[in-house]
Protein backbone atom coordinates (compact mmCIF):
# COMPACT_ATOMS: atom_id res chain seq x y z
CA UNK A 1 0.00 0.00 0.00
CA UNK A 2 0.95 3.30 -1.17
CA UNK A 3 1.42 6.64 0.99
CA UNK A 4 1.10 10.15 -0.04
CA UNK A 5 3.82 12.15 0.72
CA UNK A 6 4.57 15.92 -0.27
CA UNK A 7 2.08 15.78 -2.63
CA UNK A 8 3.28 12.05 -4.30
CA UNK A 9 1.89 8.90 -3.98
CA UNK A 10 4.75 6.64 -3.09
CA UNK A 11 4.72 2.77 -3.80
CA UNK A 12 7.56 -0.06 -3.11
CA UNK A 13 9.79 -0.44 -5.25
CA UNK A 14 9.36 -1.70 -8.33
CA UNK A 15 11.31 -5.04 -9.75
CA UNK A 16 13.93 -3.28 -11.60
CA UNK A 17 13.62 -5.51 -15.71
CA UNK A 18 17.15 -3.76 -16.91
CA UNK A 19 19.77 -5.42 -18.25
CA UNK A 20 22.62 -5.55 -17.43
CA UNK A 21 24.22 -4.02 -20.04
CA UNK A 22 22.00 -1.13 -19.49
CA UNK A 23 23.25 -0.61 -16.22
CA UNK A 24 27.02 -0.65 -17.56
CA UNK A 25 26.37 1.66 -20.56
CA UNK A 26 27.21 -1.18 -23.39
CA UNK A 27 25.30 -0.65 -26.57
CA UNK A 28 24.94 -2.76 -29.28
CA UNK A 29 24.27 -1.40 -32.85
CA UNK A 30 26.27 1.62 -32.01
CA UNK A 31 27.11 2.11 -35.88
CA UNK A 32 24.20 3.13 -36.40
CA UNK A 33 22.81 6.29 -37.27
CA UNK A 34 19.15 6.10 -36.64
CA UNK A 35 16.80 5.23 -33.72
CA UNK A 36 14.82 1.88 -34.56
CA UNK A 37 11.93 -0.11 -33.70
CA UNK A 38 13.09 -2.10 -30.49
CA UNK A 39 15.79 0.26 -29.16
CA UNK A 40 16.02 0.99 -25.86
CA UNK A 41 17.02 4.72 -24.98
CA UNK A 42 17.28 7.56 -22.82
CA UNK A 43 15.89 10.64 -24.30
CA UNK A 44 17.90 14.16 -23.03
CA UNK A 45 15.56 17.54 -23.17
CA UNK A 46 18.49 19.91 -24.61
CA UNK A 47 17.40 22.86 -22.87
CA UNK A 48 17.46 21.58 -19.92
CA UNK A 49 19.96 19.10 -19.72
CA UNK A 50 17.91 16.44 -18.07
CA UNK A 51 17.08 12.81 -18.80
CA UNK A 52 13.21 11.68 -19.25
CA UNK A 53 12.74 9.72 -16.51
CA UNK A 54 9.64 7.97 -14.50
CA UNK A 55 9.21 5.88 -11.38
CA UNK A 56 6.93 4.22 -9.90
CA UNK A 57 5.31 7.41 -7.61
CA UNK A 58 2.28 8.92 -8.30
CA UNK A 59 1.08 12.57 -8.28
CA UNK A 60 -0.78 13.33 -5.68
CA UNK A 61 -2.94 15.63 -7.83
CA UNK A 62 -4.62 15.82 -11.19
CA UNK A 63 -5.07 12.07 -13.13
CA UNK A 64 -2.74 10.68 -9.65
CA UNK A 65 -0.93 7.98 -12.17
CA UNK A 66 2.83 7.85 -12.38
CA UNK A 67 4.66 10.77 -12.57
CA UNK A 68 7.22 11.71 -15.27
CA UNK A 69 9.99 13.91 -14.64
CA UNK A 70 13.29 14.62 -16.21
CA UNK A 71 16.55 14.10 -13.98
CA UNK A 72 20.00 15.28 -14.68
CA UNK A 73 21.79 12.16 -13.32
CA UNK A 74 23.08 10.00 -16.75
CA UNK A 75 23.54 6.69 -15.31
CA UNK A 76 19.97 6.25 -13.68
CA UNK A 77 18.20 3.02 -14.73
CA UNK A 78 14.78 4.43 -14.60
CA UNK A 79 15.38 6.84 -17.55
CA UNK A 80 15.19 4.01 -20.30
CA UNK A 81 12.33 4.25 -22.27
CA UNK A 82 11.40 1.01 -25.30
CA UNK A 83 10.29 2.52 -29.01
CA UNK A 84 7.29 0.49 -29.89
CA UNK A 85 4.28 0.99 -32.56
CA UNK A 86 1.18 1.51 -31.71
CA UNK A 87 -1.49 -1.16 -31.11
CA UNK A 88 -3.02 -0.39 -34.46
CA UNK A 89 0.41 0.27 -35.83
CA UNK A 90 3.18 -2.30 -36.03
CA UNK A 91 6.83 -1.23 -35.63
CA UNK A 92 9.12 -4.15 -36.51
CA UNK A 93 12.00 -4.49 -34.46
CA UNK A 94 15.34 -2.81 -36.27
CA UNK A 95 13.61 -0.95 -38.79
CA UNK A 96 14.41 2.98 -38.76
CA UNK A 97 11.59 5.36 -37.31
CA UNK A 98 10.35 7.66 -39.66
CA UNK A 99 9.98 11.04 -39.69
CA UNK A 100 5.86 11.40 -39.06
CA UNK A 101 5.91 7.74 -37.58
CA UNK A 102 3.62 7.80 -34.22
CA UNK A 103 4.51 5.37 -31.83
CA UNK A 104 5.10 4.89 -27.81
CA UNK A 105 7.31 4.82 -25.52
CA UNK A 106 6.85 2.17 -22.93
CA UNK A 107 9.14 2.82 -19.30
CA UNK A 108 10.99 0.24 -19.00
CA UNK A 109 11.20 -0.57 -15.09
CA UNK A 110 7.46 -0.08 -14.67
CA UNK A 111 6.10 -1.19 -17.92
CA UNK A 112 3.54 1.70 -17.82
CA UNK A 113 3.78 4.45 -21.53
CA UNK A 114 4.43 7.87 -21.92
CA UNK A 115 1.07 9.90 -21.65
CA UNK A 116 -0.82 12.67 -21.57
CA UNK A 117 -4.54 14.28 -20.81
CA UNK A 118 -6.10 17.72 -20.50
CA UNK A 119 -5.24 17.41 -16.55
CA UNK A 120 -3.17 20.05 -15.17
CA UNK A 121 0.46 19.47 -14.77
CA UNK A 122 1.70 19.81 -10.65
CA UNK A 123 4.02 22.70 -10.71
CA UNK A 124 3.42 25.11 -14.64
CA UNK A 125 -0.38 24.20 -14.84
CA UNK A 126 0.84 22.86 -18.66
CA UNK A 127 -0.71 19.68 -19.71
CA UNK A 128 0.44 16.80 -17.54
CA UNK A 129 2.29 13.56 -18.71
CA UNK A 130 2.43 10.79 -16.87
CA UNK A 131 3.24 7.09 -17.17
CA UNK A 132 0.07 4.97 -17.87
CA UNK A 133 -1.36 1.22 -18.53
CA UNK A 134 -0.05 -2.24 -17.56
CA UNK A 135 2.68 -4.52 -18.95
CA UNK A 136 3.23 -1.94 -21.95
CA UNK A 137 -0.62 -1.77 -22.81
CA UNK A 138 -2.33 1.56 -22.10
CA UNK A 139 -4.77 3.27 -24.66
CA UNK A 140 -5.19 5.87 -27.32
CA UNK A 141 -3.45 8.38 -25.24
CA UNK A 142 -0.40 6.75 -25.46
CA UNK A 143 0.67 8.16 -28.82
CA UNK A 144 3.03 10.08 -29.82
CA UNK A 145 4.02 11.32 -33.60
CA UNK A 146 7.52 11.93 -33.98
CA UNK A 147 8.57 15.53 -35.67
CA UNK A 148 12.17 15.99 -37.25
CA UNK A 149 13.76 16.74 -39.66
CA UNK A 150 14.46 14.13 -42.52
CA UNK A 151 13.11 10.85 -43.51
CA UNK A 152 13.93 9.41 -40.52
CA UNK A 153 15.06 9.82 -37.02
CA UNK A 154 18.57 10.49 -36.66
CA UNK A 155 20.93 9.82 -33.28
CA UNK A 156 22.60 12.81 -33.33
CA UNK A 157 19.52 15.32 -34.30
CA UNK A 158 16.88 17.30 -32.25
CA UNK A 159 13.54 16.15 -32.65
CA UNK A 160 9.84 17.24 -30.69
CA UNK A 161 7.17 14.47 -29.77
CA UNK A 162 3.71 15.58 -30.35
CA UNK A 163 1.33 14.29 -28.43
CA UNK A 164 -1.55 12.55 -31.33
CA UNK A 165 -4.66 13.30 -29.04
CA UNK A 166 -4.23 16.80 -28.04
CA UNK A 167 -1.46 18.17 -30.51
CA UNK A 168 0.94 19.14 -27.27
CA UNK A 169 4.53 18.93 -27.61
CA UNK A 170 6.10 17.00 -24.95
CA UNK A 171 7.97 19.66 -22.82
CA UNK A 172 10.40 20.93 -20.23
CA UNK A 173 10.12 24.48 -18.60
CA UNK A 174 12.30 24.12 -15.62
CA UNK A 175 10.34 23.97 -12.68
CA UNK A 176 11.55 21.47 -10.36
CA UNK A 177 10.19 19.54 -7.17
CA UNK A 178 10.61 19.08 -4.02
CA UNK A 179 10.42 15.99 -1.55
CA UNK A 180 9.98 13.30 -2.59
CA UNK A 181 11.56 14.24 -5.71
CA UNK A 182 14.16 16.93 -4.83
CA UNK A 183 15.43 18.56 -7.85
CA UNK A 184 13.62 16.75 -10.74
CA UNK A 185 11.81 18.80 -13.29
CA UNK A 186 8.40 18.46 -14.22
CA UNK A 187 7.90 17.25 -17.71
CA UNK A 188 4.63 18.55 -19.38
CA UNK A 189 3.21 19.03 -22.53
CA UNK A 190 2.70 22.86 -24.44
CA UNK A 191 1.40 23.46 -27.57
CA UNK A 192 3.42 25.24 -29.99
CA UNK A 193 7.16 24.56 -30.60
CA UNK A 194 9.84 26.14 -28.36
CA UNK A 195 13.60 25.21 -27.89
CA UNK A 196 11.60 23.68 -23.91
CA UNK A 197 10.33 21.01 -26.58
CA UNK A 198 13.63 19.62 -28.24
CA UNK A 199 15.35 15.96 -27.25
CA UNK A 200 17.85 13.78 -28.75
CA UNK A 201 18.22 10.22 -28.09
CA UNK A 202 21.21 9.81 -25.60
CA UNK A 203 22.60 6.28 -23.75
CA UNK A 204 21.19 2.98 -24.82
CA UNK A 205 20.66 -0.50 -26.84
CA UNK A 206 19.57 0.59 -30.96
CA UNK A 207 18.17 -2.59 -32.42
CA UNK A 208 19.21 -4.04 -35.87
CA UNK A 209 16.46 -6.31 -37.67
CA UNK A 210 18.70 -9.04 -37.05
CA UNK A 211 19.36 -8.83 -33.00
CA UNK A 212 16.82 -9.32 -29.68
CA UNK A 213 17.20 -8.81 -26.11
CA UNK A 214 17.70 -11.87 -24.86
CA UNK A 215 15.92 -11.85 -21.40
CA UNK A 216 15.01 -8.59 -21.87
CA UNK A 217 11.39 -7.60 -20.60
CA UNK A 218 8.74 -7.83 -23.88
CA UNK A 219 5.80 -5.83 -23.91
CA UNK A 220 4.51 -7.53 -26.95
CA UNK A 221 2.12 -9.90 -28.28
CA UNK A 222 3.08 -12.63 -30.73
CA UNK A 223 2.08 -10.91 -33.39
CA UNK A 224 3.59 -7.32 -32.24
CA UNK A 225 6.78 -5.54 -31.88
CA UNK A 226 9.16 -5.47 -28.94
């Protein structure tokens, strides 16, 4: 049983489903020049300078699921995030995501995706994200259409992740929390693009077609992606 504290909902700790590779910073694929279907990464806002991150406490306010945040610390385990279609969608594993190409991103310690609602973010009043669903399956508002540059999405480029539903950019501002949290920002979602909207992929595994994580957690069905 959870207790609310400062305004959070805290849980126990959650089973932590990283590799071990993760944990040491070892990437395979690391030729390549594109984020794929599969890959497991951290995502840095570059305004900001922190990682998106989630865990599993709540907000004590508005939709009270798991909170998002974004945290400046590089080698913390609760900052990788899967890229995964859509459940209407599929994504297969190692191919490059396109430019326009909605999918989600599915936390990997809790298992719970990226999302947001018209509910009020804690801190700005913006548009809140939080981390939703069970075992990598959420709903509709899971979505997010990825905006860059190209044809597809490179490592080393900014891109923005609108948010399919509501149009909302997913965002950092700056405000940070307190206890629990000390010193994590609040991630949110604006509409309209701003430099508080812009993240490259950072620290992780990038999946070729040919390679799987081999007792890795899978959020898929058989006839889904990873």
């Amino acid at each position: 049983m959870g207790k609310l504290h400062y305004g959070f909902l805290l849980h126990d700790p959650p089973i932590v489903f990283v590799l071990f590779s993760f944990i040491l910073g070892l990437s395979f694929g690391t030729e390549l020049s594109f984020v794929t279907c599969g890959s497991v990464v951290k995502l840095l806002n570059l305004k900001h300078n922190v990682r998106l991150h989630s865990h599993d406490v709540r907000y004590g306010s508005g939709s009270g699921q798991q909170s998002v945040t974004g945290v400046t610390a590089v080698e913390d385990s609760n900052s990788y995030w899967s890229v995964r279609g859509t459940s209407d969608a599929f994504c297969q594993r190692g191919t490059p995501v396109q430019c326009g190409q909605t999918i989600r991103l599915t936390h990997v310690n809790t298992g719970r995706n990226l999302h947001s609602h018209y509910f009020a973010s804690p801190l700005s009043s913006n548009q809140e994200v939080s981390a939703f669903g069970e075992e990598g399956e959420g709903d509709h508002l899971d979505e997010w259409t990825v905006q860059c540059g190209g044809s597809v999405w490179k490592r080393e480029e900014a891109v923005r992740f609108r948010h399919k539903a509501t149009e909302a950019l997913l965002s950092v501002t700056g405000e940070q929390y307190g206890r629990p949290i000390h010193g994590q920002r609040e991630v949110h979602a604006m509409l309209g693009p701003t430099q508080h909207s812009l993240w490259k992929a950072m620290e992780g595994i990038f999946m070729k077609p040919s390679e799987s994580l081999a007792g890795s957690r899978d959020y898929s069905h058989p006839h889904t992606e990873f």
